[in-house]
C-alpha atoms as a PDB file:
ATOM      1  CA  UNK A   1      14.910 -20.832 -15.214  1.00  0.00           C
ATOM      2  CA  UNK A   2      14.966 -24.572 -13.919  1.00  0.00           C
ATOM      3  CA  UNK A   3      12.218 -26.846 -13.038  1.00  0.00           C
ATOM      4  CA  UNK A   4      13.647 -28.223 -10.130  1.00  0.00           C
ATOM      5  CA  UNK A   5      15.880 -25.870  -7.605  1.00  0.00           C
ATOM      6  CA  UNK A   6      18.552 -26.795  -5.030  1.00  0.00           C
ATOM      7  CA  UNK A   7      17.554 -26.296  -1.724  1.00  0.00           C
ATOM      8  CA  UNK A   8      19.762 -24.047  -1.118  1.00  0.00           C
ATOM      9  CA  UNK A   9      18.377 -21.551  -4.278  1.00  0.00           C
ATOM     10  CA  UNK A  10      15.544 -18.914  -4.488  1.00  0.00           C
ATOM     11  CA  UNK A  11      14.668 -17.311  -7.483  1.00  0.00           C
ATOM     12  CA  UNK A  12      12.880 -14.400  -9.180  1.00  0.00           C
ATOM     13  CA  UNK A  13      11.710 -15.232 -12.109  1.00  0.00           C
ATOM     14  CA  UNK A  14      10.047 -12.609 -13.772  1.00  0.00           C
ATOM     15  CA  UNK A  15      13.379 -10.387 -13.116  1.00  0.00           C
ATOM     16  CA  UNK A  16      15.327 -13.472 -14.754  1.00  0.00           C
ATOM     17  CA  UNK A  17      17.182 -13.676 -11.097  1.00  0.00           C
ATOM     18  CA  UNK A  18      18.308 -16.907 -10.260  1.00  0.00           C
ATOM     19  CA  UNK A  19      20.774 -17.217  -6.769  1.00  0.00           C
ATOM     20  CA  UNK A  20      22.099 -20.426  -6.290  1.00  0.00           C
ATOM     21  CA  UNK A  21      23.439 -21.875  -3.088  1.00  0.00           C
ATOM     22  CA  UNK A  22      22.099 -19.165  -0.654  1.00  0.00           C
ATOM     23  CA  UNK A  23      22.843 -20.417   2.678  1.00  0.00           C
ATOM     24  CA  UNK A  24      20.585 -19.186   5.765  1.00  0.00           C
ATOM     25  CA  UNK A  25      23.967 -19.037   7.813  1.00  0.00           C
ATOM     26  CA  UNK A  26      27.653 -19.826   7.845  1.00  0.00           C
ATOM     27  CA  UNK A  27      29.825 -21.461  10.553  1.00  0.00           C
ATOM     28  CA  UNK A  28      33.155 -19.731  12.302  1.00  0.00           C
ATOM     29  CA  UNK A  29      34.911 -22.539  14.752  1.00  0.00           C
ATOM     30  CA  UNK A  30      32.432 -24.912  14.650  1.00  0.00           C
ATOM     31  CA  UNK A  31      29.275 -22.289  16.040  1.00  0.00           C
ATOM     32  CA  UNK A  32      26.934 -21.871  13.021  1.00  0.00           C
ATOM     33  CA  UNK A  33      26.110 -18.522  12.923  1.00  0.00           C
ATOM     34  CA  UNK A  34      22.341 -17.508  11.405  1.00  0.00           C
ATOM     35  CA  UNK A  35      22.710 -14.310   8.873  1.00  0.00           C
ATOM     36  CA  UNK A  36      18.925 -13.987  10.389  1.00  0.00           C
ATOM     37  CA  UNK A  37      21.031 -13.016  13.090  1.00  0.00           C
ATOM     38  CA  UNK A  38      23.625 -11.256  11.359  1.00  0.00           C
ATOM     39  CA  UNK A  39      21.113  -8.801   9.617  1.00  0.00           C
ATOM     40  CA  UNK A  40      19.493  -8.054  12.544  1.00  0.00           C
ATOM     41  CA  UNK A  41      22.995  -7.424  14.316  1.00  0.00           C
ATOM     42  CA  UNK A  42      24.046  -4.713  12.222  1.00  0.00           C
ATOM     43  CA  UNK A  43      20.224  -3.337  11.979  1.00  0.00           C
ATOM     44  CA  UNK A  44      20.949  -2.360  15.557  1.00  0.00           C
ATOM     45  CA  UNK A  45      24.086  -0.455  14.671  1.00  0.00           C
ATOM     46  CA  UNK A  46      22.897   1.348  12.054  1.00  0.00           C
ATOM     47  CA  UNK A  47      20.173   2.400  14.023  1.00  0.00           C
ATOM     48  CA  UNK A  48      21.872   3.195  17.022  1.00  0.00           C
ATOM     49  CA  UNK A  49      24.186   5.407  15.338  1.00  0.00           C
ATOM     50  CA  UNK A  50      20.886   7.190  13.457  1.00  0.00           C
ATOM     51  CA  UNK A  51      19.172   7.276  16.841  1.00  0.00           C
ATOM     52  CA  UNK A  52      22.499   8.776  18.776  1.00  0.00           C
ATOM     53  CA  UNK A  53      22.550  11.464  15.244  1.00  0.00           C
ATOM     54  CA  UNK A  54      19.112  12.380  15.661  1.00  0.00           C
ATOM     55  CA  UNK A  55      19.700  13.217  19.411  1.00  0.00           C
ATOM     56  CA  UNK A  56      22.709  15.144  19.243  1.00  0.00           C
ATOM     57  CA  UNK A  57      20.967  17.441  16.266  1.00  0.00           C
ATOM     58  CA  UNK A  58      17.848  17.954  18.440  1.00  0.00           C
ATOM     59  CA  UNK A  59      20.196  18.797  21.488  1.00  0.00           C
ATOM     60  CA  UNK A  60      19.688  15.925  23.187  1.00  0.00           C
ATOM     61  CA  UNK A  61      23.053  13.674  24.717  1.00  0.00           C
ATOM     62  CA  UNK A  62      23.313  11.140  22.008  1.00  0.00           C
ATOM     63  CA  UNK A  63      25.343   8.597  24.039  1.00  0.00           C
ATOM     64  CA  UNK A  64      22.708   8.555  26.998  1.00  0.00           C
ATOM     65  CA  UNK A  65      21.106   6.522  24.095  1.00  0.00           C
ATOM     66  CA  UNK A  66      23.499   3.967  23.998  1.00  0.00           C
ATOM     67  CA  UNK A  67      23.144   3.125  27.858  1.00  0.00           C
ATOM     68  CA  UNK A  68      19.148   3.204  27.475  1.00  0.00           C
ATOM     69  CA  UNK A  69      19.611   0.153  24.121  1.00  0.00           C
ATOM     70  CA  UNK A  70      20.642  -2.135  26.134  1.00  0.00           C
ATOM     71  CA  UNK A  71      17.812  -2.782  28.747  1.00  0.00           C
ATOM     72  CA  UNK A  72      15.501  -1.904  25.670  1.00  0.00           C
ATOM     73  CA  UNK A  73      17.096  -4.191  23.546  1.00  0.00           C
ATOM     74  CA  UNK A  74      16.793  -7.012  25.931  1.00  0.00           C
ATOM     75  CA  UNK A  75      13.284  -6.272  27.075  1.00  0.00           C
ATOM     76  CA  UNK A  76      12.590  -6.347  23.044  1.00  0.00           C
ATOM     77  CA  UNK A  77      13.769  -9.467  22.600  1.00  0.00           C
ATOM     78  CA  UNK A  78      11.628 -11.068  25.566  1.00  0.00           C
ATOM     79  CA  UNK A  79       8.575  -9.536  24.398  1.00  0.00           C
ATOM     80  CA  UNK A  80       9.363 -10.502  20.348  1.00  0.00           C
ATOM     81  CA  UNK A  81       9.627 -14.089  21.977  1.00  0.00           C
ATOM     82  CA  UNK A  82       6.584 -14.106  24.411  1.00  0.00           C
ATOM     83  CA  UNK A  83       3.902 -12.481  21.577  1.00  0.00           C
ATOM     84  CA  UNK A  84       5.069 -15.456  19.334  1.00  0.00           C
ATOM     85  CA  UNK A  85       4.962 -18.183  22.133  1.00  0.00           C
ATOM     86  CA  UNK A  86       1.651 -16.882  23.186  1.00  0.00           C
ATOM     87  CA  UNK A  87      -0.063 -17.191  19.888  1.00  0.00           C
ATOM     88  CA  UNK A  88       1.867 -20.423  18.961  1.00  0.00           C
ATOM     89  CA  UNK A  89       1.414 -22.039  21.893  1.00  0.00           C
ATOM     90  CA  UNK A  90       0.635 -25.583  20.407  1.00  0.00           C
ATOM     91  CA  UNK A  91       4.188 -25.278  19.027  1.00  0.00           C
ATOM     92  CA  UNK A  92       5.431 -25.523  22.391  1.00  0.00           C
ATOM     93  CA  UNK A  93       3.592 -27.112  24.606  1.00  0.00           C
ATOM     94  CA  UNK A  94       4.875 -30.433  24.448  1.00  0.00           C
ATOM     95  CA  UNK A  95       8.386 -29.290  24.702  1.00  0.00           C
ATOM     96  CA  UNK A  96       8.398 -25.908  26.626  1.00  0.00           C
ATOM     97  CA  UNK A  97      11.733 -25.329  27.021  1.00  0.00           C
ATOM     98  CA  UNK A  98      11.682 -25.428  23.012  1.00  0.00           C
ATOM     99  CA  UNK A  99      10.866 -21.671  23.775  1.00  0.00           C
ATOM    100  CA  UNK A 100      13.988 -20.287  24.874  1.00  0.00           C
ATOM    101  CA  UNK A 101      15.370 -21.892  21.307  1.00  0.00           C
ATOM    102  CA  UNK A 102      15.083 -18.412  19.680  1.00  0.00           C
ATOM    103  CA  UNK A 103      17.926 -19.365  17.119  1.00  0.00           C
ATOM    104  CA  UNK A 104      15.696 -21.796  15.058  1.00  0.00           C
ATOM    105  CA  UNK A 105      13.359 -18.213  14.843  1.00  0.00           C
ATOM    106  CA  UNK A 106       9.930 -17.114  16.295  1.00  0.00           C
ATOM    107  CA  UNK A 107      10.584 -13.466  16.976  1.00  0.00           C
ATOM    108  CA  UNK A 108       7.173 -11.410  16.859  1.00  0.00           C
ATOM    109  CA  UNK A 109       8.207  -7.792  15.701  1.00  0.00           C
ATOM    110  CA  UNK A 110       5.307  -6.232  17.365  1.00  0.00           C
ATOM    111  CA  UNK A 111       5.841  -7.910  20.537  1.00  0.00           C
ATOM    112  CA  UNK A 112       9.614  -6.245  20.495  1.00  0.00           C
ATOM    113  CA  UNK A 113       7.669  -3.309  20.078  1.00  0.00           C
ATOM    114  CA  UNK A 114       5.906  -3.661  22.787  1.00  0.00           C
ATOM    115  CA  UNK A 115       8.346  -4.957  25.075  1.00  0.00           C
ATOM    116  CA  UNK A 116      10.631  -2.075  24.140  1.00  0.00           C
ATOM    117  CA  UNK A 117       8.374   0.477  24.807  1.00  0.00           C
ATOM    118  CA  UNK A 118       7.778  -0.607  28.173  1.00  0.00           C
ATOM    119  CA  UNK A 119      11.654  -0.373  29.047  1.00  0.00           C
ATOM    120  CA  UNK A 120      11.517   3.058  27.249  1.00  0.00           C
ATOM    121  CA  UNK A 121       8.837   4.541  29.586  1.00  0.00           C
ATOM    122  CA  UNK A 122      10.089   3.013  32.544  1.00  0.00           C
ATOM    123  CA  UNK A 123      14.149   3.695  31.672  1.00  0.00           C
ATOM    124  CA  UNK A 124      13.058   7.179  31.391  1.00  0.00           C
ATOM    125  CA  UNK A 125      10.834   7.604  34.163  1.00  0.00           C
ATOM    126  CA  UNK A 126      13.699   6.577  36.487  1.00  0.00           C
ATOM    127  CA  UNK A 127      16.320   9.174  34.515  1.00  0.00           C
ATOM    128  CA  UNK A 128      13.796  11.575  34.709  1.00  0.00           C
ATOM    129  CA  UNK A 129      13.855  12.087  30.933  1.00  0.00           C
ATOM    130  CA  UNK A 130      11.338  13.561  28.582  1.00  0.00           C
ATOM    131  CA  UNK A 131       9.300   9.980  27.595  1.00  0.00           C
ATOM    132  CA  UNK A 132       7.422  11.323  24.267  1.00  0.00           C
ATOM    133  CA  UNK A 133      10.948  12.937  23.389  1.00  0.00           C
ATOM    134  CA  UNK A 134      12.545   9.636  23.440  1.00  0.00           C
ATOM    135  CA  UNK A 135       9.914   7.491  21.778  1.00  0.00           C
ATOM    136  CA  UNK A 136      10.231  10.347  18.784  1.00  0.00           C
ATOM    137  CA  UNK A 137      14.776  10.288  18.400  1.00  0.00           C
ATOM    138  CA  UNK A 138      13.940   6.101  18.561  1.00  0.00           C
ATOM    139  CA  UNK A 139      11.257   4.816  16.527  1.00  0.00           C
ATOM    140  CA  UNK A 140      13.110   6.306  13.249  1.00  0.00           C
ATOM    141  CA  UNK A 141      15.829   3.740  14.541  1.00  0.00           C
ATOM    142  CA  UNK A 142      13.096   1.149  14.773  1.00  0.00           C
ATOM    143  CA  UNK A 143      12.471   1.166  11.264  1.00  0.00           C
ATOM    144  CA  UNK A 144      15.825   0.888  10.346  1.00  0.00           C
ATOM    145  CA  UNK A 145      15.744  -2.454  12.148  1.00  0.00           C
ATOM    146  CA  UNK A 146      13.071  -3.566  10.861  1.00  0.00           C
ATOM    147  CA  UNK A 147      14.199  -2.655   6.926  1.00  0.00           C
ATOM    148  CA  UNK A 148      17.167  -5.290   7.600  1.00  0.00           C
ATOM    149  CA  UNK A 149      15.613  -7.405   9.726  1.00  0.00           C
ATOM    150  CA  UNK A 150      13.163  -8.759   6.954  1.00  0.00           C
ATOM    151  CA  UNK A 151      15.907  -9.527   5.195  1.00  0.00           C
ATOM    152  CA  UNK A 152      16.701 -12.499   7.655  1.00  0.00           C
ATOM    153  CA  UNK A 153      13.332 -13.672   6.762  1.00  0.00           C
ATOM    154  CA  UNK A 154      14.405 -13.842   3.217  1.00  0.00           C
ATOM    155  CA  UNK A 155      17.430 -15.789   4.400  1.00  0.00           C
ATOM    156  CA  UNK A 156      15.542 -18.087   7.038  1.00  0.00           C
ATOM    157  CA  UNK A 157      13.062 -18.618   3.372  1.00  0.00           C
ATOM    158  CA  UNK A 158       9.988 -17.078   6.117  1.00  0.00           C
ATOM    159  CA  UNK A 159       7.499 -14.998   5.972  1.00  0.00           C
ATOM    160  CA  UNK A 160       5.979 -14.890   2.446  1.00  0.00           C
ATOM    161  CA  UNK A 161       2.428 -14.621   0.831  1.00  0.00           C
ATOM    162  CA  UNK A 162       0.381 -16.637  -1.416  1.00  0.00           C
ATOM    163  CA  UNK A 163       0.660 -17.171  -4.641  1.00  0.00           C
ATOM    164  CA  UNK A 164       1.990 -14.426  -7.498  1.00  0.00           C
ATOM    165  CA  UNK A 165       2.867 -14.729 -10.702  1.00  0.00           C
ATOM    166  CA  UNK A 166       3.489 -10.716 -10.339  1.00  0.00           C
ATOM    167  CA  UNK A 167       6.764  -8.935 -11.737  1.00  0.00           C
ATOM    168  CA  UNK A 168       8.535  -9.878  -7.786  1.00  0.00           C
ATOM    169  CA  UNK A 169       7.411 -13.417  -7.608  1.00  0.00           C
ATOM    170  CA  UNK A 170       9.906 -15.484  -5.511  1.00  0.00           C
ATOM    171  CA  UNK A 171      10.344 -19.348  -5.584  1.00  0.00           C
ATOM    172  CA  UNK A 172      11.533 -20.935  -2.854  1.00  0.00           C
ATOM    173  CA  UNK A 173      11.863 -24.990  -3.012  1.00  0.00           C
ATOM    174  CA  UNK A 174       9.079 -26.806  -0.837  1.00  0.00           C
ATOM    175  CA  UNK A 175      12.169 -28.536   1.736  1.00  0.00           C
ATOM    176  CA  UNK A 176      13.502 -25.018   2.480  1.00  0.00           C
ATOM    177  CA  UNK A 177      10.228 -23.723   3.888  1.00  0.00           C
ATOM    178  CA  UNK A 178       7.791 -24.850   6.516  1.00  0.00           C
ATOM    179  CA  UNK A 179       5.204 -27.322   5.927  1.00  0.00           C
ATOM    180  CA  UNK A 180       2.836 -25.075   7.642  1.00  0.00           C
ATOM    181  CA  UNK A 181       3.609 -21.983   5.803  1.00  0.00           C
ATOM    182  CA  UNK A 182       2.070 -23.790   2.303  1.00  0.00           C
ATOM    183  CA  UNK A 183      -1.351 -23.267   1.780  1.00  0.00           C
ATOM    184  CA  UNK A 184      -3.965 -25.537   0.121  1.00  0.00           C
ATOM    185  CA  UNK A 185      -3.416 -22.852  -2.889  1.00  0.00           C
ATOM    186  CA  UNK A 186       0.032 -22.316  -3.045  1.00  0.00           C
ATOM    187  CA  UNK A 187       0.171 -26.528  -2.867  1.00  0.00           C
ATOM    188  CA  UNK A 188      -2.133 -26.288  -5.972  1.00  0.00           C
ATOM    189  CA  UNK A 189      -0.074 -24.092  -8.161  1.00  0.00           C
ATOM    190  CA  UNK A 190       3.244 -26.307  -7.844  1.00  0.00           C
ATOM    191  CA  UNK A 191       3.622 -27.688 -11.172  1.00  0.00           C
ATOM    192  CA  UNK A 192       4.587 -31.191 -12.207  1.00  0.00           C
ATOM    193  CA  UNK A 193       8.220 -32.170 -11.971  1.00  0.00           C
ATOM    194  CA  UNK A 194       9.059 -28.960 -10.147  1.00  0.00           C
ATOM    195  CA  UNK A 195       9.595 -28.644  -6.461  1.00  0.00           C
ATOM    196  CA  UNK A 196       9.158 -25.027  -5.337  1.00  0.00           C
ATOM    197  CA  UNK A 197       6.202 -22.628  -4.330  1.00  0.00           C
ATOM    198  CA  UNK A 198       5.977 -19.212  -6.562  1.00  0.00           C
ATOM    199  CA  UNK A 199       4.964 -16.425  -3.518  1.00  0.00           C
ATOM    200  CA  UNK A 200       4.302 -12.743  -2.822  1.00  0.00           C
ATOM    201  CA  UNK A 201       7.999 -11.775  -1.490  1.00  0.00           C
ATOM    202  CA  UNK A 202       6.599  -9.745   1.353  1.00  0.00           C
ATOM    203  CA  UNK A 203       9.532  -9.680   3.395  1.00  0.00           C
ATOM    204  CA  UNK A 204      10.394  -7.050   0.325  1.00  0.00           C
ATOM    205  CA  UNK A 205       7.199  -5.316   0.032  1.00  0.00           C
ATOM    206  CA  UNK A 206       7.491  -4.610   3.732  1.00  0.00           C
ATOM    207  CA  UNK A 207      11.287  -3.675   3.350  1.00  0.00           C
ATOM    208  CA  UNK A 208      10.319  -1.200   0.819  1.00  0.00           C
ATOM    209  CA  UNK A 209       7.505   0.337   2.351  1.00  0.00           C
ATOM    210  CA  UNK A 210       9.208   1.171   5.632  1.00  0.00           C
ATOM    211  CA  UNK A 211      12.135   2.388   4.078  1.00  0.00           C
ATOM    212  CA  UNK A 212       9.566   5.077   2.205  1.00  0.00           C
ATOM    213  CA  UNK A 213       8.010   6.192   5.793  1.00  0.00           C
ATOM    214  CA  UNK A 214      11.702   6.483   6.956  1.00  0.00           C
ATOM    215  CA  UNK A 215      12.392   8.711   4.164  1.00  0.00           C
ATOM    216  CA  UNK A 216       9.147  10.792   5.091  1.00  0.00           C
ATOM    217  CA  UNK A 217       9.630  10.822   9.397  1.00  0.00           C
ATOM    218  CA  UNK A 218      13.006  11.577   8.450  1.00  0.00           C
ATOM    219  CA  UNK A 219      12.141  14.784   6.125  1.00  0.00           C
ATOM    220  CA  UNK A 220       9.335  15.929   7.953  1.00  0.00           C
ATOM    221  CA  UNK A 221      10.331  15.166  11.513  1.00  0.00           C
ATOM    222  CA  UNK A 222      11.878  18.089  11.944  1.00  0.00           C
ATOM    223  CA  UNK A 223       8.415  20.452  11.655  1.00  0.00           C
ATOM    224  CA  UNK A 224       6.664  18.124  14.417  1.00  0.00           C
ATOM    225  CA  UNK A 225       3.971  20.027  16.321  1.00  0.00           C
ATOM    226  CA  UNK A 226       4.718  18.066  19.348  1.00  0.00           C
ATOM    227  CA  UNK A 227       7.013  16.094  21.312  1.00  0.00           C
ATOM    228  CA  UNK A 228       5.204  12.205  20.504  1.00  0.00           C
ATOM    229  CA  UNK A 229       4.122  13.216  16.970  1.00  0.00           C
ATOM    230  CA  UNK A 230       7.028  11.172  15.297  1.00  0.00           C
ATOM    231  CA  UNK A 231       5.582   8.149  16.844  1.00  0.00           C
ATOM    232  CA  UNK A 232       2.258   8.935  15.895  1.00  0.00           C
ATOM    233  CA  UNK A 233       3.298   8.823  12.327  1.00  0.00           C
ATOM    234  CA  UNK A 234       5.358   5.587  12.842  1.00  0.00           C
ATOM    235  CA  UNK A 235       2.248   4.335  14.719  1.00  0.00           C
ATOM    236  CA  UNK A 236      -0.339   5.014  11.479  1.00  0.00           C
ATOM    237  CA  UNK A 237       1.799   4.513   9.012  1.00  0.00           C
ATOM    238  CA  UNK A 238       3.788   1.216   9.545  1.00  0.00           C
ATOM    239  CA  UNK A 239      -0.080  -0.129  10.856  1.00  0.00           C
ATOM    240  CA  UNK A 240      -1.214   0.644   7.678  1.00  0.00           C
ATOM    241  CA  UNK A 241       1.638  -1.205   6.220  1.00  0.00           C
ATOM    242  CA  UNK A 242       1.546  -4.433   8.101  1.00  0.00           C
ATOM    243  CA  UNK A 243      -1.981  -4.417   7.727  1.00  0.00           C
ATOM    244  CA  UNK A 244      -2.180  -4.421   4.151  1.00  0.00           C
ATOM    245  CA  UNK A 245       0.829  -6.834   3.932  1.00  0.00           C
ATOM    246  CA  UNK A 246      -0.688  -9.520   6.719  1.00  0.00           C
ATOM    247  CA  UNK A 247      -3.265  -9.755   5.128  1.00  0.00           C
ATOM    248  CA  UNK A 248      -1.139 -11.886   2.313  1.00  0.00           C
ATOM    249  CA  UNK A 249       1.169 -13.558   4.402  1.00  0.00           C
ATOM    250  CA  UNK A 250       0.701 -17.202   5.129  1.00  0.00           C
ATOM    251  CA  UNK A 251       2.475 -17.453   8.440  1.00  0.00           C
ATOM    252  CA  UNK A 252      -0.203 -15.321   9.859  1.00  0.00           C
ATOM    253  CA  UNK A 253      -0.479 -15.668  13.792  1.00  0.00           C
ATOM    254  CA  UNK A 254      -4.168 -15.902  14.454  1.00  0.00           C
ATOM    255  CA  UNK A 255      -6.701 -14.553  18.119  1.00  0.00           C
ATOM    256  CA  UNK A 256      -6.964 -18.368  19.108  1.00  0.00           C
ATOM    257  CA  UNK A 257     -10.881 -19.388  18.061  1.00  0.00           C
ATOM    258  CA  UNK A 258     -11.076 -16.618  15.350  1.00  0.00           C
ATOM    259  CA  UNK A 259      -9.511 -16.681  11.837  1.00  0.00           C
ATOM    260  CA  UNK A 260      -8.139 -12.956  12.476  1.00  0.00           C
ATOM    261  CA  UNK A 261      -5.054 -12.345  12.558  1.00  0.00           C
ATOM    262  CA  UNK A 262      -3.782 -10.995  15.807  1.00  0.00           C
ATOM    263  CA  UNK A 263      -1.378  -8.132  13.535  1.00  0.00           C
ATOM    264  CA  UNK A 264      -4.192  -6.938  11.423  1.00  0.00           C
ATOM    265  CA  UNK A 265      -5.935  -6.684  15.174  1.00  0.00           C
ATOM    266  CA  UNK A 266      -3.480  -4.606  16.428  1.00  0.00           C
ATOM    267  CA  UNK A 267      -2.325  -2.609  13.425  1.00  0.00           C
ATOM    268  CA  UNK A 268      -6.024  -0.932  13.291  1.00  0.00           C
ATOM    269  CA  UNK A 269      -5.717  -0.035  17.427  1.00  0.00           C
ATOM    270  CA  UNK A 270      -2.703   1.825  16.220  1.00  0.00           C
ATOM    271  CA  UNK A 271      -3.759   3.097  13.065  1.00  0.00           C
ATOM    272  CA  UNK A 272      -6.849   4.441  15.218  1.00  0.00           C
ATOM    273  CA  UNK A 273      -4.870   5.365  18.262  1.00  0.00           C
ATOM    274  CA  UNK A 274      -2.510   7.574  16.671  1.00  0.00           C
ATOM    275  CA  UNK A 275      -5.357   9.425  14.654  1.00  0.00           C
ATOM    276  CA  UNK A 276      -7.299   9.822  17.752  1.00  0.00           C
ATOM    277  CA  UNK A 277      -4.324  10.836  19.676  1.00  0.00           C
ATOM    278  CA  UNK A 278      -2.992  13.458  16.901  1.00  0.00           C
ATOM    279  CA  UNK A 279      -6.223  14.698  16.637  1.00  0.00           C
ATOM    280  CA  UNK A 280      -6.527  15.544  20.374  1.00  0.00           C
ATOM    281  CA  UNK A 281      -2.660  16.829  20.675  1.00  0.00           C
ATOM    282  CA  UNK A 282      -3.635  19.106  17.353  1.00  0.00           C
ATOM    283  CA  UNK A 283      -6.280  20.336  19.066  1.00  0.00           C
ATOM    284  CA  UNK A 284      -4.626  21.192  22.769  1.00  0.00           C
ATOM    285  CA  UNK A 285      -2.114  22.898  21.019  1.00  0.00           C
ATOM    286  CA  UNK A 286      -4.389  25.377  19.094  1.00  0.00           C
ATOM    287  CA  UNK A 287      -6.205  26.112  22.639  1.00  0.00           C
ATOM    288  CA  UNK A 288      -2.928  27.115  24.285  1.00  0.00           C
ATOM    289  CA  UNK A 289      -1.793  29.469  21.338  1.00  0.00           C
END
């Protein structure tokens, strides 16, 4: 494994994986295209298609789905961009129109979350359809997104941990990342006459873990007590997952005056929301039996 790595390479090195000249994009008529971009692209489509499957097999109109992604799509995307502008304000502030620039990255999943939710509820208040339904036939789809999606972090060399010298450690050369992404330790562990950090790939453990609560919503979905349970689950379990995983990321976006981090925040109010909430739906139900 080499000392010193293009800029261009990232490598494993306690798998022996070495990949050399990984670019973060290609170009097609002069317009460089980002595969951040790319990956998130055909996230969509796979999940559209798994959203429109789900519907049909629960006897909803699949296709109505495809109408309701676009207005939740783009109401994602604002709200990705706005929770990251928010918290990174002193990014921007000298050059605010910087923040429509969402091609050089800054996309906060939860904020999409949020943002998409709110077109959800208020797409389906004015169709008249059943909200909690909805929320359950689309956050499966959400997942899928986000499974690919961190991929494009791998790509755009983004959202990592500290230091490992675990069996997934990733090196990534110091001029491919941000300068703010290296911490004092991650600084200290780059040895002599090399020129790359060795990190926690957590675009990877996230990838993984998300694909496993897929697996489970997916399997068990089908023996929900309620309409809104599926989202409960997504709600506990991926906020159990980002917590864990913020909580070794570097890029972490931080309450402004605190030193927590604004994802660990909100990952327990969901964590405790959809306990509480279950817990109160469970207990309805049993009443009306």
């Amino acid at each position: 494994m080499p000392e010193w790595m293009d800029d261009t390479s990232v490598a494993f090195p306690n798998l022996g994986i070495y990949i050399k000249n990984l670019p973060d994009g290609f170009e097609i008529f002069g317009v460089t295209i980002k595969l951040y971009g790319v990956f998130i692209a055909i996230g969509v489509v796979i999940a559209l298609t798994l959203i429109s499957r789900l519907a049909d097999t629960s006897g909803q109109d699949g296709d109505s789905y495809y109408d309701m992604a676009v207005v939740t799509l783009l109401c994602g995307v604002i709200g990705a961009r706005l929770y990251y502008v928010i918290f990174e304000w002193e990014l921007y502030k000298d050059a605010p129109l910087s923040v429509f620039n969402i091609r050089e990255g800054g996309l906060a999943i939860y904020g999409g979350i949020i943002g998409g939710v709110i077109a959800i509820i208020l797409y389906c208040k004015k169709k008249k359809y059943n909200t909690w339904q909805r929320l359950d036939t689309i956050f499966p789809g959400v997942l899928v997104g986000q499974i690919l999606g961190r991929f494009g972090n791998f790509t755009n060399r983004e959202v990592f941990g500290g230091y490992s010298n675990g069996l997934f450690a990733m090196r990534l050369p110091v001029n491919a990342v941000r300068a703010r992404d290296i911490t004092p330790e991650l600084a200290e562990h780059i040895a002599e006459g090399s020129n790359y950090i060795q990190v926690h790939p957590t675009f990877l453990y996230e990838s993984f873990c998300n694909l496993i609560l897929l697996t489970l919503i997916l399997v068990f979905g089908k023996k929900k007590a309620f309409e809104g349970e599926v989202l409960l689950w997504y709600m506990a379990g991926y906020g159990m997952i980002r917590f864990i995983i913020e909580g070794i990321r570097t890029d972490r976006l931080l309450i402004p005056g605190t030193g927590i981090a604004v994802s660990q925040a909100l990952s327990l109010a969901l964590i405790l929301s959809a306990v509480i909430l279950e817990l109160v739906f469970r207990t309805k139900q049993r009443k009306t039996v």
